[in-house]
N, C-alpha and C. Protein backbone atom coordinates (compact mmCIF):
# COMPACT_ATOMS: atom_id res chain seq x y z
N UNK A 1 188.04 183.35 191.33
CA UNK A 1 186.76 183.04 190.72
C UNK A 1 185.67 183.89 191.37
N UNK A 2 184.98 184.61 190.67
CA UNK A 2 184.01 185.30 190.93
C UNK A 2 182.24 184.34 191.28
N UNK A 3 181.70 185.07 192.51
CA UNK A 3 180.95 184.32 193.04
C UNK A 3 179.62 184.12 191.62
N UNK A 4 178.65 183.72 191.82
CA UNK A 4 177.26 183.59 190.61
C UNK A 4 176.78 184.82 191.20
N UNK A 5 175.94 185.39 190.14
CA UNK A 5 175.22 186.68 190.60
C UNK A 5 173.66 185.92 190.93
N UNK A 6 173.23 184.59 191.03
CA UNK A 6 171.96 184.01 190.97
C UNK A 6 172.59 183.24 191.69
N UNK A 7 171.87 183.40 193.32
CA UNK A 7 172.04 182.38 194.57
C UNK A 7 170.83 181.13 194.87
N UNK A 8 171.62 179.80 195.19
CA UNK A 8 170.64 179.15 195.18
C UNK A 8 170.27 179.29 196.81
N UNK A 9 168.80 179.38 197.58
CA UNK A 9 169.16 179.39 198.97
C UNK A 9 168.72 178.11 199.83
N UNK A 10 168.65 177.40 199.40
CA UNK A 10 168.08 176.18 199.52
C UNK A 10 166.44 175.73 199.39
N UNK A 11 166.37 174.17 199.54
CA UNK A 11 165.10 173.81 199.50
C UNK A 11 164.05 172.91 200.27
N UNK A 12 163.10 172.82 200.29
CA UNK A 12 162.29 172.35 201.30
C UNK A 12 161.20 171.60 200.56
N UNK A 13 160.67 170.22 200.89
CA UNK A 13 159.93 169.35 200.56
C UNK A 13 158.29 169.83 201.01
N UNK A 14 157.72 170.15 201.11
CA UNK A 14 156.06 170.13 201.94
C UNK A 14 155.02 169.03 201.20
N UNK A 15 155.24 168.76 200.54
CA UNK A 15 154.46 167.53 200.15
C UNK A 15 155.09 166.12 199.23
N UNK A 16 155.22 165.33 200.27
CA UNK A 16 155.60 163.76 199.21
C UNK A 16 154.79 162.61 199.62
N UNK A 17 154.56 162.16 198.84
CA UNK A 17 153.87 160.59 199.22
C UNK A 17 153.93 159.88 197.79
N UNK A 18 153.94 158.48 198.61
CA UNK A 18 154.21 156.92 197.34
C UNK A 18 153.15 156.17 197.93
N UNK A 19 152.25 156.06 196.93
CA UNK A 19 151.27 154.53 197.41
C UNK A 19 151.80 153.46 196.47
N UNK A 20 152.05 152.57 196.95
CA UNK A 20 152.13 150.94 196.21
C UNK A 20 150.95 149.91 196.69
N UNK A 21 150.07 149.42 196.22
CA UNK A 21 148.93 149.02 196.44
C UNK A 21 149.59 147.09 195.86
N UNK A 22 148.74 146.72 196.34
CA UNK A 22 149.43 145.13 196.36
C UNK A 22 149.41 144.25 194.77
N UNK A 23 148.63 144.83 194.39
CA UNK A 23 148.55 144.86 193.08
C UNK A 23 149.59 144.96 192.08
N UNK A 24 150.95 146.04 192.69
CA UNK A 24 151.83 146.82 191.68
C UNK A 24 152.94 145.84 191.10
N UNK A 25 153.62 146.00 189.90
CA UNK A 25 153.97 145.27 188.98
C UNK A 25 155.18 145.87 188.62
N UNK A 26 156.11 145.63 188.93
CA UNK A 26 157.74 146.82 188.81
C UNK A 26 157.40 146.61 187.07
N UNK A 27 157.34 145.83 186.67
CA UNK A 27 157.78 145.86 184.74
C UNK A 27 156.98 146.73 184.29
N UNK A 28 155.56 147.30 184.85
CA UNK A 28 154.70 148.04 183.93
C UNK A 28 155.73 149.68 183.40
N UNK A 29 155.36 150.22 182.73
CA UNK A 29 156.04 151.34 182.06
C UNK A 29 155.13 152.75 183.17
N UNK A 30 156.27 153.42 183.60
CA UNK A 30 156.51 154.98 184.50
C UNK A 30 156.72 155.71 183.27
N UNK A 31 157.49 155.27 181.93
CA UNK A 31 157.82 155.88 180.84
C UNK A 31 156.43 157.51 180.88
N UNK A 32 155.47 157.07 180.50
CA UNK A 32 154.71 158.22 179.73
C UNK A 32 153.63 158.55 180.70
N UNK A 33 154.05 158.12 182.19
CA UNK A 33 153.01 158.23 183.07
C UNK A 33 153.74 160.06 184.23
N UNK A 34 154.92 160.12 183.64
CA UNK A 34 155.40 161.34 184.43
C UNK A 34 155.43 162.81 183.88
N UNK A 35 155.03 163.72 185.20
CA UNK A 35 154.63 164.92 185.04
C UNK A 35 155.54 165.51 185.74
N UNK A 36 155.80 166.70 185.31
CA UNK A 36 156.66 167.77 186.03
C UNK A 36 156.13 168.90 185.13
N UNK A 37 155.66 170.27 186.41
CA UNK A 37 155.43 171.28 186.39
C UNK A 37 155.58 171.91 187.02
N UNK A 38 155.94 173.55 186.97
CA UNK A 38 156.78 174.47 186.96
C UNK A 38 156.02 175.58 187.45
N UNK A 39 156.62 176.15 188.88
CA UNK A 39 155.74 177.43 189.44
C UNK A 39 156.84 178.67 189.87
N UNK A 40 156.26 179.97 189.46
CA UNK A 40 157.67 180.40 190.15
C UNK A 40 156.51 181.35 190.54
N UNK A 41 156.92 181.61 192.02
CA UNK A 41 156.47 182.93 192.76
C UNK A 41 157.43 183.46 193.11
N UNK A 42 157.22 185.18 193.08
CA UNK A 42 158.23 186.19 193.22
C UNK A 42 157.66 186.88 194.37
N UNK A 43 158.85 187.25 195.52
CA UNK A 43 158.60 188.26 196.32
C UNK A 43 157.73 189.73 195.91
N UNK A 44 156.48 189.80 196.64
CA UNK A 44 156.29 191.69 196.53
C UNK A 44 157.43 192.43 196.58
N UNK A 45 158.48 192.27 198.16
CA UNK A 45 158.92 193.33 198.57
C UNK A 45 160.31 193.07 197.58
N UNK A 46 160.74 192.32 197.40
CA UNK A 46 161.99 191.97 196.53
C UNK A 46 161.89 191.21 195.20
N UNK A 47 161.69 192.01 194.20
CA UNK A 47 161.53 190.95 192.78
C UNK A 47 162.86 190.58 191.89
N UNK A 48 163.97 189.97 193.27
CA UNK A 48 164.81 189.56 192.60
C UNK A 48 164.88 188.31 193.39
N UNK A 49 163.74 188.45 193.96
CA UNK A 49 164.05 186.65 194.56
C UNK A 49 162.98 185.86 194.22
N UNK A 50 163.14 184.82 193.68
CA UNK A 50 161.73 184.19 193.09
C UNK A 50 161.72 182.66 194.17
N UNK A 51 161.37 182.10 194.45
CA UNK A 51 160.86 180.53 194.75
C UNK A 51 160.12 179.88 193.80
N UNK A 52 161.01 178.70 193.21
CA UNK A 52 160.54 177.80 192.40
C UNK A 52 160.11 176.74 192.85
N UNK A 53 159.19 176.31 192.23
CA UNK A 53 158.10 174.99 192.91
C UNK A 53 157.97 173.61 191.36
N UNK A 54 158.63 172.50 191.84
CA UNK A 54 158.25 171.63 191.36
C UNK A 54 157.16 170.55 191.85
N UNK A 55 156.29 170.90 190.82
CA UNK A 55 155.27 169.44 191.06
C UNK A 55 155.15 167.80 189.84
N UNK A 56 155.94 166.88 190.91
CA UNK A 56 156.34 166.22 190.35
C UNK A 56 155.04 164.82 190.52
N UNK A 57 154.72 164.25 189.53
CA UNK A 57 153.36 163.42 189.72
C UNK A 57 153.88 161.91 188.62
N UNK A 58 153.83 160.87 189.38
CA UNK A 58 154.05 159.72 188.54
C UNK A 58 153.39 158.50 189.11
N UNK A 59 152.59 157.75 187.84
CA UNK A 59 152.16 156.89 188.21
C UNK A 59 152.57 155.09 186.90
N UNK A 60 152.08 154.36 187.12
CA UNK A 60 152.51 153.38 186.16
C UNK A 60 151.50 153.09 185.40
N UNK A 61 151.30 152.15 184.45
CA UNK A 61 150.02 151.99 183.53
C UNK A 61 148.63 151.75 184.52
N UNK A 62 148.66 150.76 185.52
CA UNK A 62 147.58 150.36 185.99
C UNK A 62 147.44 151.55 187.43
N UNK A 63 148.07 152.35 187.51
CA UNK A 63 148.00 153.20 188.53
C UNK A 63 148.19 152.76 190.09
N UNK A 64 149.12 151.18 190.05
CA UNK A 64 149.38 150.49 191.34
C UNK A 64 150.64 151.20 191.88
N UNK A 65 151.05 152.00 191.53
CA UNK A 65 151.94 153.10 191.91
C UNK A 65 151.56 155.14 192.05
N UNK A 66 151.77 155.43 193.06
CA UNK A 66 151.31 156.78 192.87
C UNK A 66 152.11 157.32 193.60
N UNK A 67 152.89 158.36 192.68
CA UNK A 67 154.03 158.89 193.70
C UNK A 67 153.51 160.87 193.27
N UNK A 68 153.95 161.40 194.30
CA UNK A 68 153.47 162.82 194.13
C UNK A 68 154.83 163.61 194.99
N UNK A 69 155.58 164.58 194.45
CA UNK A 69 156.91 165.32 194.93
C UNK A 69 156.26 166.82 194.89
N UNK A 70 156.03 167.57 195.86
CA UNK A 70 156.54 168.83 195.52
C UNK A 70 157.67 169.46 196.54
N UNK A 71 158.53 169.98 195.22
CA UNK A 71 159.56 170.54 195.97
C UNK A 71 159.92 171.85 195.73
N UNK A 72 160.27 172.78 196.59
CA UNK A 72 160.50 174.57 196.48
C UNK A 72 162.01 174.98 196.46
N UNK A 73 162.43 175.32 195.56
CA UNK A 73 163.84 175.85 195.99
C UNK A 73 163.71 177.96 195.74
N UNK A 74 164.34 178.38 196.79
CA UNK A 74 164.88 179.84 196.87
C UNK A 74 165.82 180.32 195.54
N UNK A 75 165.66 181.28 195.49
CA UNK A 75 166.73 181.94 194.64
C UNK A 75 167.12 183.25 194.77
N UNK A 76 167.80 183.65 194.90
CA UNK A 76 168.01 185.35 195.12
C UNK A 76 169.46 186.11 193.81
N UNK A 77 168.33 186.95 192.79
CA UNK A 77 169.85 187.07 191.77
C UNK A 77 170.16 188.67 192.39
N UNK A 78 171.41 188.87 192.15
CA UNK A 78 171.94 190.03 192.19
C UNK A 78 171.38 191.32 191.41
N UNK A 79 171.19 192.33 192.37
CA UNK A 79 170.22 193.75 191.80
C UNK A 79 171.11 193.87 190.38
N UNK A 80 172.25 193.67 190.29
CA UNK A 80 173.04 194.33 188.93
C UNK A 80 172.76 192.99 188.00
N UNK A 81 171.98 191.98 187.97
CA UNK A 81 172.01 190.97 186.61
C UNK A 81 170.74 191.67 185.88
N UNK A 82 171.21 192.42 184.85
CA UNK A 82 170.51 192.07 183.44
C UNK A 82 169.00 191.45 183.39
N UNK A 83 168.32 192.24 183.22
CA UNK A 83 166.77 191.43 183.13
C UNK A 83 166.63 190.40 182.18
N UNK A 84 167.06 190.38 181.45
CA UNK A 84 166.87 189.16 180.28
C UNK A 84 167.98 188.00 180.82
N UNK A 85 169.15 188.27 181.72
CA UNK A 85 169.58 187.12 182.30
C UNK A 85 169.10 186.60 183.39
N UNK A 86 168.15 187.53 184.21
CA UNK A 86 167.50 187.13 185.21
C UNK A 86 166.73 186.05 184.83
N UNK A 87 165.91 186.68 183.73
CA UNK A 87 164.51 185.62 182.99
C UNK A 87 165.32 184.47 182.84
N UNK A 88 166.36 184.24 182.20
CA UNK A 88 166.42 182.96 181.38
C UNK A 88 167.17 182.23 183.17
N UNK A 89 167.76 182.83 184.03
CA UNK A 89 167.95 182.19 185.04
C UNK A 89 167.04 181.31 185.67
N UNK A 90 166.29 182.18 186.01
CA UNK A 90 164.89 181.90 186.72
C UNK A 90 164.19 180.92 186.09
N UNK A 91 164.02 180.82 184.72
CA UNK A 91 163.37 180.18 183.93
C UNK A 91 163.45 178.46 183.52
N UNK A 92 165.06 178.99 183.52
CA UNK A 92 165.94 177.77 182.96
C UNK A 92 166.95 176.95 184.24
N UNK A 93 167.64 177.48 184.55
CA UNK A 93 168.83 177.27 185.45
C UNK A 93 168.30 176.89 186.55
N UNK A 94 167.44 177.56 187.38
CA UNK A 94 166.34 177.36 188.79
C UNK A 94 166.16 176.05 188.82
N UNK A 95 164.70 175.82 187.86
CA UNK A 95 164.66 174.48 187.75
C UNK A 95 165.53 173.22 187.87
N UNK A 96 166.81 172.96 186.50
CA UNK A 96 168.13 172.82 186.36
C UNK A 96 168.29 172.54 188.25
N UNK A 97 168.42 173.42 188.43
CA UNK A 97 169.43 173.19 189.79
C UNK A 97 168.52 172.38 190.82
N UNK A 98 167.54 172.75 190.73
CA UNK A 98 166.50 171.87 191.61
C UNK A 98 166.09 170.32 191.64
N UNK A 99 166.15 170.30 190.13
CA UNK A 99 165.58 168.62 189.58
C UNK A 99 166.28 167.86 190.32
N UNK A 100 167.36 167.91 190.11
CA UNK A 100 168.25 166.49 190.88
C UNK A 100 168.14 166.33 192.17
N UNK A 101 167.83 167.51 193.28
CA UNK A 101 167.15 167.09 194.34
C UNK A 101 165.62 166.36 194.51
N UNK A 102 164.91 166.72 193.53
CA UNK A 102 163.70 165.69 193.50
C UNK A 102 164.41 164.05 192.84
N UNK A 103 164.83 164.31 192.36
CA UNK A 103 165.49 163.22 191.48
C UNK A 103 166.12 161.71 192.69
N UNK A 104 167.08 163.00 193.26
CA UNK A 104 167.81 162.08 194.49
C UNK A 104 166.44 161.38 195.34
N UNK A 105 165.69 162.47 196.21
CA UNK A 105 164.38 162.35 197.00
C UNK A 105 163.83 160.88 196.40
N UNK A 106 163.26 160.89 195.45
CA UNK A 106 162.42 160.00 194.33
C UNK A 106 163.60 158.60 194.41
N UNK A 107 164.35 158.43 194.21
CA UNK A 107 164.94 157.81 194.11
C UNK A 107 165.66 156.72 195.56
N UNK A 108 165.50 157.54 196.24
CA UNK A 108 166.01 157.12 197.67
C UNK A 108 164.75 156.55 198.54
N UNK A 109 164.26 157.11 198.41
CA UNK A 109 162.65 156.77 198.90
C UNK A 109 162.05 155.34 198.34
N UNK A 110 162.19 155.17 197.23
CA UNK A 110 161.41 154.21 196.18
C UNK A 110 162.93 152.94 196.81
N UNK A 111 163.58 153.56 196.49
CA UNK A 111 164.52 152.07 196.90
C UNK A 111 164.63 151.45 198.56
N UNK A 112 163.92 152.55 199.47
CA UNK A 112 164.17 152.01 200.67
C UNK A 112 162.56 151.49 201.35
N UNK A 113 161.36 151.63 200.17
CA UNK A 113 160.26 150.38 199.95
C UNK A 113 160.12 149.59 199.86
N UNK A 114 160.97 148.72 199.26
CA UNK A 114 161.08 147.52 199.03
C UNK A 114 160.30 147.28 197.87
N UNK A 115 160.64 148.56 196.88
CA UNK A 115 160.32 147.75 195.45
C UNK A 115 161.45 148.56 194.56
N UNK A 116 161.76 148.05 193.25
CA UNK A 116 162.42 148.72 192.61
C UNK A 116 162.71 149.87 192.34
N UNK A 117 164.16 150.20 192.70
CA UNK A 117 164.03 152.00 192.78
C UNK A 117 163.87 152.61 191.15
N UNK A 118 163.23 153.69 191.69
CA UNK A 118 162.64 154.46 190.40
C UNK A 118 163.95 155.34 190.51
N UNK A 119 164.44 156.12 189.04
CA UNK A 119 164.95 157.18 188.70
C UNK A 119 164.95 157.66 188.11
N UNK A 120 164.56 159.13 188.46
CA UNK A 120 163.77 159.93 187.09
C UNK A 120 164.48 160.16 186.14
N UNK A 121 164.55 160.33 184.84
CA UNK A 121 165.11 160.74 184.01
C UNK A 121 165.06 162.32 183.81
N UNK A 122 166.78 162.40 183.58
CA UNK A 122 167.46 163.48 183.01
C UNK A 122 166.26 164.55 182.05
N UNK A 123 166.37 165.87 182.36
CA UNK A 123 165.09 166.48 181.87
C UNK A 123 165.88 167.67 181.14
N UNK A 124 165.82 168.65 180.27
CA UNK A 124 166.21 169.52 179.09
C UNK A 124 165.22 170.82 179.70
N UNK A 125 165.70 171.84 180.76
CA UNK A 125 164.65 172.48 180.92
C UNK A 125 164.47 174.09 179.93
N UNK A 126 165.73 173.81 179.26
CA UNK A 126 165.49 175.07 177.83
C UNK A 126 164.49 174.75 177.41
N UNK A 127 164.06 173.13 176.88
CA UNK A 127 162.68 172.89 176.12
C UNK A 127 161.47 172.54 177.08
N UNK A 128 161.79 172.67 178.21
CA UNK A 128 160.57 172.89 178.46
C UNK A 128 160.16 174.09 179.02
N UNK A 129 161.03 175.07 178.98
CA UNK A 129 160.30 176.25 179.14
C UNK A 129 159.98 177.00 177.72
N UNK A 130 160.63 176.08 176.86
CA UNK A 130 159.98 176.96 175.03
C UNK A 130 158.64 176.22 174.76
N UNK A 131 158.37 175.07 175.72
CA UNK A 131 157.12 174.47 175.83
C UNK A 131 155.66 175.26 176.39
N UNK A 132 156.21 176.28 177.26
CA UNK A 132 155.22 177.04 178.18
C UNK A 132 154.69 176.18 179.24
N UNK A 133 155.61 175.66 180.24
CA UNK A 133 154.45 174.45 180.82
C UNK A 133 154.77 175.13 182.03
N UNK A 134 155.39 176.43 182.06
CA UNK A 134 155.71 177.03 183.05
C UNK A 134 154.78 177.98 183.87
N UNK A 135 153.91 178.33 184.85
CA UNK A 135 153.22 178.92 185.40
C UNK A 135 154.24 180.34 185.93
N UNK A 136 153.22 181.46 186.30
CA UNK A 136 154.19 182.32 187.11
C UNK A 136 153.47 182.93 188.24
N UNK A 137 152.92 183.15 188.89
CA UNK A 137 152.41 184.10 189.59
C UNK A 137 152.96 184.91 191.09
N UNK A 138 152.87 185.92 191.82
CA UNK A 138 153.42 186.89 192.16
C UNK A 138 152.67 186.74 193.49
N UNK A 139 152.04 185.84 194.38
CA UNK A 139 151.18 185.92 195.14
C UNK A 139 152.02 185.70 196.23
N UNK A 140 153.27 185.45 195.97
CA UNK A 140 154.19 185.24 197.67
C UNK A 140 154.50 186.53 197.92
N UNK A 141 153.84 186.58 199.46
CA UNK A 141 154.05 187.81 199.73
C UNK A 141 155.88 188.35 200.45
N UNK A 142 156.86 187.39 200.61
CA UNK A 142 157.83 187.12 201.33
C UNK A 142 158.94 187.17 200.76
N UNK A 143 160.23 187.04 200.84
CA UNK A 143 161.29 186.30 200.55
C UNK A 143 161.82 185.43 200.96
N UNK A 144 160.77 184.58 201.68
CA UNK A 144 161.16 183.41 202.09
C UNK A 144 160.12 182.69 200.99
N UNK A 145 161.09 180.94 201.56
CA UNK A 145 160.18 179.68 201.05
C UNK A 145 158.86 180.03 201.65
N UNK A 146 157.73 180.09 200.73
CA UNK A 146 156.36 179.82 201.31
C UNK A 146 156.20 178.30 202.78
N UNK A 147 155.52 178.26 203.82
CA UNK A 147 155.81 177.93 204.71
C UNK A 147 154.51 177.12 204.28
């Protein structure tokens, strides 16, 4: 079996926090209160390695819940992939591979509060990048995770 030409290199948390205020109400609906958005910065010196950034933001109807995730994962694709497979890598798959570590995070956290564990739901990131909710910009100067 031949290795992936798109490496994942791991990922790193720099910002999480959950407020539950005394107020909070497990039955209210998280349904239409969650956000996830999409950053990719690309190395200057290497533009085959991008770092993807999820910012993950959820709250409940009365806002007695406030949870905030951002999480960064590495990527490094191989000089010989195809620019149009790079894009849809980067685009699509990155993400894909990342979610379920916020997912797990979110989930593990909320249940060891002592209130009902939250779990995010399963996300389609083909449609949301035909959505455009995707940002891009080029300002990491590194090939590393931004620090």
């Amino acid at each position: 079996m031949e290795n992936s030409r798109f490496q994942f290199l791991g990922y790193k948390v720099p910002e999480f926090s959950l407020e539950v205020k005394d107020n909070y109400i497990s039955s209210l609906s998280l349904k239409n209160n969650l956000s996830v958005n999409i950053q990719k910065n690309f190395a200057k010196d290497n533009n085959r390695f991008v770092e993807v950034v999820l910012f993950i933001k959820l709250t409940n109807e009365n806002e007695s819940l406030k949870l905030n995730l951002t999480i960064k994962g590495g990527f490094l694709a191989d000089k010989e992939m195809p620019e149009e497979l790079f894009e849809q890598t980067h685009t699509v798959s990155a993400p894909a591979v990342l979610y379920p570590y916020a997912r797990a995070i979110i989930s593990t956290c909320t249940a060891q509060a002592a209130i009902p564990q939250i779990i995010l739901p399963l996300m389609n990131f083909t449609s949301v990048a035909s959505e455009s909710q995707l940002s891009k910009s080029d300002e990491n100067d590194s090939g590393k995770l931004a620090e």
